[in-house]
Structure formats: C-alpha cells, structure tokens
C-alpha atoms as a PDB file:
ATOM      1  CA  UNK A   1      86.614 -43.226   9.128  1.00  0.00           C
ATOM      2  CA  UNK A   2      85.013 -39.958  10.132  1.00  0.00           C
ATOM      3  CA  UNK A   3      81.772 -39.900   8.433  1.00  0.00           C
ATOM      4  CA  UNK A   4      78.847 -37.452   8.736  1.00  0.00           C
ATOM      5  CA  UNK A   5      75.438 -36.064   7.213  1.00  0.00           C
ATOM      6  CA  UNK A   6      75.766 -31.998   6.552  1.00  0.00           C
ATOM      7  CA  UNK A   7      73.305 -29.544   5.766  1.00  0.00           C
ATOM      8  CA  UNK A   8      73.880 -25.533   4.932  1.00  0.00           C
ATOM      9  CA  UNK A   9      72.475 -22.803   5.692  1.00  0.00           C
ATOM     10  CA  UNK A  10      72.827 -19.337   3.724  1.00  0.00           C
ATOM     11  CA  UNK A  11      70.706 -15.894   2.977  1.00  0.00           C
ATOM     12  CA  UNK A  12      68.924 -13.881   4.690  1.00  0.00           C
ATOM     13  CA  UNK A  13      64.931 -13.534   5.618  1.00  0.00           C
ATOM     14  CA  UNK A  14      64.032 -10.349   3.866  1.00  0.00           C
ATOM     15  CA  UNK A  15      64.353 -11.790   0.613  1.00  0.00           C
ATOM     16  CA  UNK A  16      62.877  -8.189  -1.134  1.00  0.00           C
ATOM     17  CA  UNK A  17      60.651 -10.201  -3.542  1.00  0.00           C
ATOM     18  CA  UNK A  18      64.157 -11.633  -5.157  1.00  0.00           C
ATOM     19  CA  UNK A  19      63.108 -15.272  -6.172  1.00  0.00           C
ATOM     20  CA  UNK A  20      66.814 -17.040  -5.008  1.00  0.00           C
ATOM     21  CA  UNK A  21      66.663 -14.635  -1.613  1.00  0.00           C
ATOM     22  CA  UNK A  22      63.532 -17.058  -0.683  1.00  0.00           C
ATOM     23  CA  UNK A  23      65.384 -20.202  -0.152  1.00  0.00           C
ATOM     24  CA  UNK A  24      66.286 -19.025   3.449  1.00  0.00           C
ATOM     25  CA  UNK A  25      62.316 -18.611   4.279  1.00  0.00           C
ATOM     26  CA  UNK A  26      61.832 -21.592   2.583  1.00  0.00           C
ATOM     27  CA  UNK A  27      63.775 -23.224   4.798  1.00  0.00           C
ATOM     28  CA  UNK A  28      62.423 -22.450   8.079  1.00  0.00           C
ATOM     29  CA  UNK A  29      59.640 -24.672   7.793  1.00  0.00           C
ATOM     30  CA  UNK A  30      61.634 -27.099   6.454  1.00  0.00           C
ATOM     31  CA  UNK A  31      63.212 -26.982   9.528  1.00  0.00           C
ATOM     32  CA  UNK A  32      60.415 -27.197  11.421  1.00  0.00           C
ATOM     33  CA  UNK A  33      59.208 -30.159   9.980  1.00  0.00           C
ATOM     34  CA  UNK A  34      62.714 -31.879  10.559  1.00  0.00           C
ATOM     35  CA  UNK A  35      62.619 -31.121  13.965  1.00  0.00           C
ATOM     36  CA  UNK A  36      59.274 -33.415  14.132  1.00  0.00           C
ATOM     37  CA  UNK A  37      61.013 -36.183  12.162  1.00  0.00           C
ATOM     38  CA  UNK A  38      61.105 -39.787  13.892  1.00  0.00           C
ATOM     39  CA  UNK A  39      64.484 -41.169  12.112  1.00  0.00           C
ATOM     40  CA  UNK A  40      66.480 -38.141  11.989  1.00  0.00           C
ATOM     41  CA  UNK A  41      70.156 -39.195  12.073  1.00  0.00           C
ATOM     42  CA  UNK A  42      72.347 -36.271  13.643  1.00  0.00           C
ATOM     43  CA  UNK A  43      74.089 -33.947  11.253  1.00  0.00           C
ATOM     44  CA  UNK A  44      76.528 -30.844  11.711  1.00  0.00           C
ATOM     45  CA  UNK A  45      75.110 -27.673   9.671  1.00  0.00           C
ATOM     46  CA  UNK A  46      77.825 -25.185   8.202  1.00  0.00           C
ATOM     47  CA  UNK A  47      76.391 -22.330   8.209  1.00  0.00           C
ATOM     48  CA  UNK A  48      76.544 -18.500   6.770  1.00  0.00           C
ATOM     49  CA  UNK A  49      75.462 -15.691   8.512  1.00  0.00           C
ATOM     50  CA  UNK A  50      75.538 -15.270  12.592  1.00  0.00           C
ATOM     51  CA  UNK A  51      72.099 -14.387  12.593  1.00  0.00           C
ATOM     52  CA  UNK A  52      71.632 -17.939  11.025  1.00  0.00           C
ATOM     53  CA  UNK A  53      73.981 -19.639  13.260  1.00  0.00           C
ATOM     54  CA  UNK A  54      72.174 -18.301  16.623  1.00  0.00           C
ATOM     55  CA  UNK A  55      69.166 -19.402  15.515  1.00  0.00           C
ATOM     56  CA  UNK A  56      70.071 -22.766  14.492  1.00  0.00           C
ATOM     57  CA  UNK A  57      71.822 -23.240  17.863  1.00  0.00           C
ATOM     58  CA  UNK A  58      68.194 -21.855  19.090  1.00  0.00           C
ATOM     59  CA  UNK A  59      66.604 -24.862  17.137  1.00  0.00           C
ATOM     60  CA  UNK A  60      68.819 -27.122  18.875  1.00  0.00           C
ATOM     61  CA  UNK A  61      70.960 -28.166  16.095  1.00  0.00           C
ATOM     62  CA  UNK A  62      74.562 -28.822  15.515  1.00  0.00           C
ATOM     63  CA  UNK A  63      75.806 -26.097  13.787  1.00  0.00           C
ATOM     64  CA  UNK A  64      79.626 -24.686  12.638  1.00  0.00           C
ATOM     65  CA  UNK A  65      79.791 -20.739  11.434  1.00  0.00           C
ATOM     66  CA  UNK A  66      82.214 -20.621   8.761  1.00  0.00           C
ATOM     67  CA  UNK A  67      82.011 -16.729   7.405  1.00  0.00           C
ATOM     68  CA  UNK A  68      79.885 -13.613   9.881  1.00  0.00           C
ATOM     69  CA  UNK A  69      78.268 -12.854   6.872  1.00  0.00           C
ATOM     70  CA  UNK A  70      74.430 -14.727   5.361  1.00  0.00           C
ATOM     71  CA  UNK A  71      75.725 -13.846   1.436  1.00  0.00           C
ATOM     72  CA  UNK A  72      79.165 -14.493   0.543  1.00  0.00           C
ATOM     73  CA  UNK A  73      78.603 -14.800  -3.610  1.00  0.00           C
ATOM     74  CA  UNK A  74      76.076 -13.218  -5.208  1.00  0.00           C
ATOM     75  CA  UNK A  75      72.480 -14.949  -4.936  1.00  0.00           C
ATOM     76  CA  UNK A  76      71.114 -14.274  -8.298  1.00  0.00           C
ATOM     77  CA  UNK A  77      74.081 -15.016 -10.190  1.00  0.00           C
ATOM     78  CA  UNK A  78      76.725 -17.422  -7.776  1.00  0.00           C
ATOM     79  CA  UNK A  79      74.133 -18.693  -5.173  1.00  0.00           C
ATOM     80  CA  UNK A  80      75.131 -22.556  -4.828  1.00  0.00           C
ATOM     81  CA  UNK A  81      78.340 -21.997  -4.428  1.00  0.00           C
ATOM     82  CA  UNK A  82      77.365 -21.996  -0.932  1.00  0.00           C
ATOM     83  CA  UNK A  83      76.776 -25.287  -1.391  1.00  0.00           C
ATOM     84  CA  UNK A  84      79.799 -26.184  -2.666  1.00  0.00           C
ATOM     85  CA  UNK A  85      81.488 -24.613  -0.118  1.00  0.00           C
ATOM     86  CA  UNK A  86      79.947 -26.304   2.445  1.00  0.00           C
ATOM     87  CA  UNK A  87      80.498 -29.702   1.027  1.00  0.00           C
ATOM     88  CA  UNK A  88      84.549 -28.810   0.893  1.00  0.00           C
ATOM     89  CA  UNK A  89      84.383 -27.681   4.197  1.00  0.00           C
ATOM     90  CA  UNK A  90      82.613 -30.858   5.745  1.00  0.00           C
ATOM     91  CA  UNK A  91      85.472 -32.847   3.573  1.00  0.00           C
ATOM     92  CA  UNK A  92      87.643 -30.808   5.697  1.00  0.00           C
ATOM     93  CA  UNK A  93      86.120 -32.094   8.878  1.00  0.00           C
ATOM     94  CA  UNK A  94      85.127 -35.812   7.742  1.00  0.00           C
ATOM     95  CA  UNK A  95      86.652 -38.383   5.518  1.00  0.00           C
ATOM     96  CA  UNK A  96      83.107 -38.670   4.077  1.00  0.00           C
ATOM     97  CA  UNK A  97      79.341 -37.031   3.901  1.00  0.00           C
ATOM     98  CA  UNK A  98      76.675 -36.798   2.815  1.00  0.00           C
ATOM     99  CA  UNK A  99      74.950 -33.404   1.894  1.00  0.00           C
ATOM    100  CA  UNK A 100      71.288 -33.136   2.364  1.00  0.00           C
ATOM    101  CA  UNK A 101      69.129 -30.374   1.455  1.00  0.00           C
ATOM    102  CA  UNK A 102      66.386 -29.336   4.045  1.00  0.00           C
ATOM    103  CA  UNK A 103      63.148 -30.747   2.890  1.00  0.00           C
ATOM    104  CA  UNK A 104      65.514 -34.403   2.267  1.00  0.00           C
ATOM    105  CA  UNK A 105      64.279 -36.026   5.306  1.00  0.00           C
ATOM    106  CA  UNK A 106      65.218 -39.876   6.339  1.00  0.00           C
ATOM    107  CA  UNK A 107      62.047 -42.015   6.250  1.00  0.00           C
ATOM    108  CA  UNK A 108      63.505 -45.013   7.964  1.00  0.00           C
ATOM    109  CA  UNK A 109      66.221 -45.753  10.611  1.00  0.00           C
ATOM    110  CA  UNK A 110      69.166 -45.815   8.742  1.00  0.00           C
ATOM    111  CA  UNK A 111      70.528 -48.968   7.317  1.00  0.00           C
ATOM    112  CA  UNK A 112      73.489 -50.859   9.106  1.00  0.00           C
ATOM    113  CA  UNK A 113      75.277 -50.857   6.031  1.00  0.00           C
ATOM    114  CA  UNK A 114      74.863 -47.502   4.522  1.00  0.00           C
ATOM    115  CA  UNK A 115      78.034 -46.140   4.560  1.00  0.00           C
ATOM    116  CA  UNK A 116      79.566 -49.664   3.541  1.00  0.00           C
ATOM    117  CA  UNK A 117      77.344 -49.491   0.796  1.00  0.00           C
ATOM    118  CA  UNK A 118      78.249 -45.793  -0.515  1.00  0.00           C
ATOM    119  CA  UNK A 119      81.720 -46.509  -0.454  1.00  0.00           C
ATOM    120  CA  UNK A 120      81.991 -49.111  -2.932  1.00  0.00           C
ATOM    121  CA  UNK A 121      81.128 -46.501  -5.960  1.00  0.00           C
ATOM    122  CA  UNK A 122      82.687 -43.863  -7.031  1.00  0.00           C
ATOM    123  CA  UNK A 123      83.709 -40.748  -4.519  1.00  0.00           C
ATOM    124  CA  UNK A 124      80.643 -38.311  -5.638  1.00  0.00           C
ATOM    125  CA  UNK A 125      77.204 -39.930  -5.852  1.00  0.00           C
ATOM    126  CA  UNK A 126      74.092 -37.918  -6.412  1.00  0.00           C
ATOM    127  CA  UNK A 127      70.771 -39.142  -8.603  1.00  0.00           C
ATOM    128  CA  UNK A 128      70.631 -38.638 -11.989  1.00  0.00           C
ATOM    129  CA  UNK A 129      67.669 -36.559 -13.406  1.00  0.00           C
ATOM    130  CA  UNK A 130      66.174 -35.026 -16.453  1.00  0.00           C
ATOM    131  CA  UNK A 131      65.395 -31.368 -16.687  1.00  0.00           C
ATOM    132  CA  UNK A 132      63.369 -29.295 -18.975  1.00  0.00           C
ATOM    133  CA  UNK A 133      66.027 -27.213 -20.105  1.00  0.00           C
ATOM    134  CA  UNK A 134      69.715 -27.858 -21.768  1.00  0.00           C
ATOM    135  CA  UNK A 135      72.128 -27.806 -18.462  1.00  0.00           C
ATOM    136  CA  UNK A 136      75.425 -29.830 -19.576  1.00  0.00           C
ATOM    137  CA  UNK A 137      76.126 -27.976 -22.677  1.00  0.00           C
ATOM    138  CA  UNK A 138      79.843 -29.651 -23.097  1.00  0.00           C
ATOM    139  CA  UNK A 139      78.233 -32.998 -24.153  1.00  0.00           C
ATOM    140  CA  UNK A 140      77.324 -33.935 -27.522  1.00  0.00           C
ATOM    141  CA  UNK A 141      74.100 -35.666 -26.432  1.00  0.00           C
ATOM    142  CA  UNK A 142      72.084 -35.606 -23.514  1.00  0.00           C
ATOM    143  CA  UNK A 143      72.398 -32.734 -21.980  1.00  0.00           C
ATOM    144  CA  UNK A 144      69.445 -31.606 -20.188  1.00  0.00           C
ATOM    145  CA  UNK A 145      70.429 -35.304 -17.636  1.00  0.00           C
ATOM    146  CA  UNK A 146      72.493 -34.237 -14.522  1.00  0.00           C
ATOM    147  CA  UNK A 147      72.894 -35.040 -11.170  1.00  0.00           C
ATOM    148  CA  UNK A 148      70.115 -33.454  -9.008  1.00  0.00           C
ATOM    149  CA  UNK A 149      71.969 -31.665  -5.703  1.00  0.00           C
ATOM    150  CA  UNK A 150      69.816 -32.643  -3.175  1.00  0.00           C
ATOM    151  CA  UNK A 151      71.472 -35.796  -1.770  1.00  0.00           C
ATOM    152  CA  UNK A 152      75.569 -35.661  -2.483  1.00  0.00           C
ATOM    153  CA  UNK A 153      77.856 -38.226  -1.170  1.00  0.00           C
ATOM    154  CA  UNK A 154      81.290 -37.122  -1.562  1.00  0.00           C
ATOM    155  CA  UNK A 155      84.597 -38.691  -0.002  1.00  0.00           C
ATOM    156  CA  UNK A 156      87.854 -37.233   0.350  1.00  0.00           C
ATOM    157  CA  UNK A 157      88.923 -33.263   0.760  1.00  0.00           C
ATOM    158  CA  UNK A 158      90.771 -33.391  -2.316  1.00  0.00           C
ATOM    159  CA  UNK A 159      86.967 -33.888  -4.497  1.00  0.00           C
ATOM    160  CA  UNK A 160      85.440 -30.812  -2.265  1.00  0.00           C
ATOM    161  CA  UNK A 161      88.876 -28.574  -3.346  1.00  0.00           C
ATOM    162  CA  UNK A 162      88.454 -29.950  -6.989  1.00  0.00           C
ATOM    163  CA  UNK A 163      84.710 -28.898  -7.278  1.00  0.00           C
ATOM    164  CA  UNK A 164      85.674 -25.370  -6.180  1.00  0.00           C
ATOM    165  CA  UNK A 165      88.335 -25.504  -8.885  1.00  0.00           C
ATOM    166  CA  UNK A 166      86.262 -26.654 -11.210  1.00  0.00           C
ATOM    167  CA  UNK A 167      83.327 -24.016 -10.688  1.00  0.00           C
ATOM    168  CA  UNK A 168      86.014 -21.098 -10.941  1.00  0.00           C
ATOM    169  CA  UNK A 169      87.437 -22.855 -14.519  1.00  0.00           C
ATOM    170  CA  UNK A 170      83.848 -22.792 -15.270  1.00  0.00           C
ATOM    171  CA  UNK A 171      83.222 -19.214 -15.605  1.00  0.00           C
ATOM    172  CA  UNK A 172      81.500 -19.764 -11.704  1.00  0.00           C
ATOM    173  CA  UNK A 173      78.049 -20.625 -13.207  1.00  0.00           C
ATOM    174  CA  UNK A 174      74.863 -20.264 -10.543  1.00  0.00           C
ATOM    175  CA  UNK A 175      73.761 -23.858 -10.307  1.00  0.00           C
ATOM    176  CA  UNK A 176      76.519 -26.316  -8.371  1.00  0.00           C
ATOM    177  CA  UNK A 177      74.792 -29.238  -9.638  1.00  0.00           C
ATOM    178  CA  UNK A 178      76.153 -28.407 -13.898  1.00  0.00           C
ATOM    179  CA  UNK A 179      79.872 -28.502 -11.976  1.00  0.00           C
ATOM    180  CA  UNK A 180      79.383 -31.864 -10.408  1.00  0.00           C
ATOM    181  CA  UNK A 181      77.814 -32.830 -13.574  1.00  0.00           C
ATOM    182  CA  UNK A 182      81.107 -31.586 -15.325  1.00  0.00           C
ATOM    183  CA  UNK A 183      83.178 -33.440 -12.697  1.00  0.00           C
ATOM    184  CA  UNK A 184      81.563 -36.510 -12.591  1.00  0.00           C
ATOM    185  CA  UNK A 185      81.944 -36.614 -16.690  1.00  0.00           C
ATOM    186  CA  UNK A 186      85.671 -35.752 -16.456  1.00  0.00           C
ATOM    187  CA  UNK A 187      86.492 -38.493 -14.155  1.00  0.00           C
ATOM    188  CA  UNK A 188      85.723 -40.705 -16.938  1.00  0.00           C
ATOM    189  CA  UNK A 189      86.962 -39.037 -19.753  1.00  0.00           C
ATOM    190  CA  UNK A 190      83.324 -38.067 -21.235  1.00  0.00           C
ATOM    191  CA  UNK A 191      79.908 -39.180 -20.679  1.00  0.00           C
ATOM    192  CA  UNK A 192      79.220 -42.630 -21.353  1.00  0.00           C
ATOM    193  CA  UNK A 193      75.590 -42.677 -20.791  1.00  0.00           C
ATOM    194  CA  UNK A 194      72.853 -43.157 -18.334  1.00  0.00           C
ATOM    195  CA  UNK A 195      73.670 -47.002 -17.965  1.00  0.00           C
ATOM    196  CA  UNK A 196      77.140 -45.884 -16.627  1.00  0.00           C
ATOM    197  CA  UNK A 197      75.895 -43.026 -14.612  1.00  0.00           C
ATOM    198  CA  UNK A 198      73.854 -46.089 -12.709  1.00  0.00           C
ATOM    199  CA  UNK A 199      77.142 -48.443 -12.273  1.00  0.00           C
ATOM    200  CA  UNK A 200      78.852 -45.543 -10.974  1.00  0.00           C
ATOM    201  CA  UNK A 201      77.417 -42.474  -9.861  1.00  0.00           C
ATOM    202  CA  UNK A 202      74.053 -43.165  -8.711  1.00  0.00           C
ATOM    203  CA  UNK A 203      73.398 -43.392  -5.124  1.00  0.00           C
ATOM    204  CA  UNK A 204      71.339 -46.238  -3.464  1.00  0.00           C
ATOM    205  CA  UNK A 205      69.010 -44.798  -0.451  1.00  0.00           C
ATOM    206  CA  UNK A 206      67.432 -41.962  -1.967  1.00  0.00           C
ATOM    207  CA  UNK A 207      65.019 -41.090  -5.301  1.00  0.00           C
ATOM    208  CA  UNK A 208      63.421 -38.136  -6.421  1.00  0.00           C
ATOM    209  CA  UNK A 209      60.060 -39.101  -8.397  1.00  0.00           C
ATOM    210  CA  UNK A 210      60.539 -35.690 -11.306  1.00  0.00           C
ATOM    211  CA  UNK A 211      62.649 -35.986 -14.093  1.00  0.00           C
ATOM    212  CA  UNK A 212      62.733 -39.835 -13.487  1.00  0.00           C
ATOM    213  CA  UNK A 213      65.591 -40.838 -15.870  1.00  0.00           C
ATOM    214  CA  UNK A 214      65.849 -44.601 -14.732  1.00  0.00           C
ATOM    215  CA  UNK A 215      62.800 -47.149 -14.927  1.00  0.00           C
ATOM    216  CA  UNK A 216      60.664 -47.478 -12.280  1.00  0.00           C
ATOM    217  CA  UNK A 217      61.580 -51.100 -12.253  1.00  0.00           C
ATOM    218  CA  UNK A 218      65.516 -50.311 -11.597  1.00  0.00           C
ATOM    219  CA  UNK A 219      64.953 -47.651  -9.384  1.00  0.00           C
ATOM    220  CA  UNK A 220      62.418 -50.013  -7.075  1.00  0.00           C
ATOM    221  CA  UNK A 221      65.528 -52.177  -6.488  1.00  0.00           C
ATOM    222  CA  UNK A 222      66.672 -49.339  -3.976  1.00  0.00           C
ATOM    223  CA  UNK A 223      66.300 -48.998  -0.411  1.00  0.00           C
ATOM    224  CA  UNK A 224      64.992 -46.407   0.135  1.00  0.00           C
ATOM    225  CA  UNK A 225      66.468 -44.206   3.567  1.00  0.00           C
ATOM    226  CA  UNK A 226      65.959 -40.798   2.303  1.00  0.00           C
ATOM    227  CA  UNK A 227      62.647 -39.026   0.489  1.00  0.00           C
ATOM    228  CA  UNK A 228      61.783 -35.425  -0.583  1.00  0.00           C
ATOM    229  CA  UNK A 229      59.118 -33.677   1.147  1.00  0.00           C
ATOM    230  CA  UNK A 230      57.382 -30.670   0.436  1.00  0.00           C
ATOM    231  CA  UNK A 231      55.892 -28.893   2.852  1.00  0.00           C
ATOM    232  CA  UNK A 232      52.582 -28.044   0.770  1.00  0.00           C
ATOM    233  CA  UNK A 233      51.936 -31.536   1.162  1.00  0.00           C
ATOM    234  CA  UNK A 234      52.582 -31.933   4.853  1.00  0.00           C
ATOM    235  CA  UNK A 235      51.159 -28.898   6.100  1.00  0.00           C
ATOM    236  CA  UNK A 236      48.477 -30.488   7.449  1.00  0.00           C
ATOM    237  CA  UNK A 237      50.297 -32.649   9.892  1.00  0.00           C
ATOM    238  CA  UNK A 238      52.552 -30.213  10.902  1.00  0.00           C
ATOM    239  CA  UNK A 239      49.414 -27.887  12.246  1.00  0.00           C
ATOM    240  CA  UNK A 240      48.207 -30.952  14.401  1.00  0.00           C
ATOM    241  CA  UNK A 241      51.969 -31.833  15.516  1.00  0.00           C
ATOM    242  CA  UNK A 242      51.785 -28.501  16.999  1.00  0.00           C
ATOM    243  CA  UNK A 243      48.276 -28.271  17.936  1.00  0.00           C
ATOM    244  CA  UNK A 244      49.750 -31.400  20.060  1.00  0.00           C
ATOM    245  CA  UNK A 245      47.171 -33.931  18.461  1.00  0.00           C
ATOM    246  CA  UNK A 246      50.336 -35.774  16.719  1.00  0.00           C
ATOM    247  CA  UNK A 247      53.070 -36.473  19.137  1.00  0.00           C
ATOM    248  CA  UNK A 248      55.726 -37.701  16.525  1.00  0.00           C
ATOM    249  CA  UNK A 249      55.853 -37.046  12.718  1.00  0.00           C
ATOM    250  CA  UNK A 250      55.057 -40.098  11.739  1.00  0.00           C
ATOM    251  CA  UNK A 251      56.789 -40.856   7.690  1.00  0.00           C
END
C-alpha cells in the first residue's frame, strides 16, 4: 500500500485586504513553526503557483506543482476546491492519505499502527464538529454538525474523483468540508446521527477542542498523534527557537 501525509499550498501573498487571499500569509508561519517540529512525519505538498513551489523547495520540503498558476477557482467564492483537488490528486499518487492543514502539527512519533488503525473505518474520516451557523442544509436535523477539513483520511482515487463530482452537482459551493459532509451522508443513505458519525467516520489520532460535538469522556479514549496549533499561542517559542535559546520545538 502506498500511503502518505499531504498538505497544499494555494494563493498568493498580496492578499489586497481580501479576507480568503490571507490564508497564503497565514501560512508562512505556519510553516515556520513546522519546520521546528520534533515528530514531523514526511509529507509531499501539491502545490499551486510556481512562485509557491520554489519556495517550498527553498524550505526544504517535498513538494509536486500541479497547475503554474497560485489561483485556479475563485478565492472568495470556490477557494477549497483547492483542497479538494489536492486530495484527488494525492489519491492519484497513493492508495491512501491523509490531508493535513498547516497549523495540524504531529505531537508525538507516530503510532506503529496508525495506518492499520485508519483503515478499518470507512474510506473518508475527518472529526465531526459543531458550527455556529446552518452548513448541511439537505438534512432534516442537525445541520450546523459537519466534518471539520483539517485532518482528512481518504482511500482510494475513485473517493477523490467522486468529491470533485460531487462539489460540481453541488452548485461548487466555497467550503469543501459541506461536500464531504454531503458525501459522507450519501454513503449511507442519510444521516443517521452523531453516534454513527463516531462508528464510522470519525478519525482516531486527532481532536479539535471548538465545536466539541462528542463528550469529553469519548473523545479522551483517543490517541492522540495530531493537535491544532495556533501560532498566537506559540509565538513566543518560536522567537527563542530562532533567537537559538530553544534548539528543538519541543510539543
């Protein structure tokens, strides 16, 4: 089995004030902080833009270009389909992944049986969480619970093509994580509730603290691998990394 983390990268710097043209700044000093990170497991990056891609390869990262140009749908309206994209194409390269966002960093070395353990659910995994506002408008109830985009496991090229179908049959709405939502509920014929989300959808490894859907109690019976950072919170360490006081992020 070919097997891989991924990460994308999209946009451009000069974001103009636009709020969605800041993820790419955003994500430098995520990447910064990465670079300092003590378990990092190696990924491939697919990546937009060849501005992006030299500087990646600058950073010392793996990286695959897969269009010249940073902005391929429109960011205010279409922006994670970049996403999706790069999830099909890592399906293209590996018989499974895992996408992680940038500030997703791995807290602990990875567990023997990780992979074992991802592939006994179903073939997209991501964490369930609550938002503020109405996202899965097709159900009857519960609608503002969907899977949160920041850690994906997928398996198998033929999910990556179907979320791409999906998100065109959709009316190709901005956020990627209402189609997986949408997927994940037509693989069972509806959805049957957060209790079923848990037996089959939700990933061990990883849990994101807002919009906790599950108890704390169920969720503790994780492993945890995988945690969210902000950089607000870690700014302080990352001046002293580089002031060389702190040899090693230390998680």
């Amino acid at each position: 089995m070919r097997r891989a983390f991924i990460r994308g990268l999209w946009g451009i710097q000069d974001h103009q004030e636009r709020r969605f043209y800041k993820r790419r700044s955003k994500i430098d000093g995520d990447i910064e902080l990465l670079k300092h990170c003590k378990y990092n497991e190696p990924f491939m990056t697919y990546v937009f833009g060849e501005e992006n891609f030299r500087f990646l390869k600058s950073q010392g990262f793996r990286a695959k270009l897969i269009d010249k140009e940073p902005i391929v749908w429109d960011m205010d309206k279409k922006q994670f389909r970049h996403k999706l994209e790069v999830i099909r194409r890592g399906l293209q390269d590996y018989d499974e992944v895992v996408f992680l966002d940038w500030d997703q960093l791995p807290v602990t070395k990875l567990p023997e049986d990780f992979w074992e353990v991802m592939g006994q659910k179903e073939p997209i995994q991501a964490i369930l969480r609550m938002y503020h506002r109405r996202k899965a408008e097709w159900r009857k109830s519960e609608q503002r619970q969907i899977p949160c985009a920041s850690f994906v496991y997928v398996r198998g090229k033929e999910v990556g093509e179907d979320l791409v179908n999906l998100w065109s049959e959709m009316g190709e709405p901005w956020s990627e994580e209402t189609v997986i939502a949408k997927y994940m509920d037509d693989r069972i014929g509806g959805w049957k509730g957060a209790d079923e989300y848990w037996k089959l959808y939700e990933p061990d490894f990883f849990v994101l603290t807002q919009g906790r859907v599950f108890s704390r109690e169920l969720l503790a019976t994780k492993r945890i691998a995988f945690d969210h950072f902000n950089m607000n919170d870690v700014s302080r360490e990352l001046k002293l990394i580089k002031s060389g006081r702190l040899k090693d992020w230390q998680i």
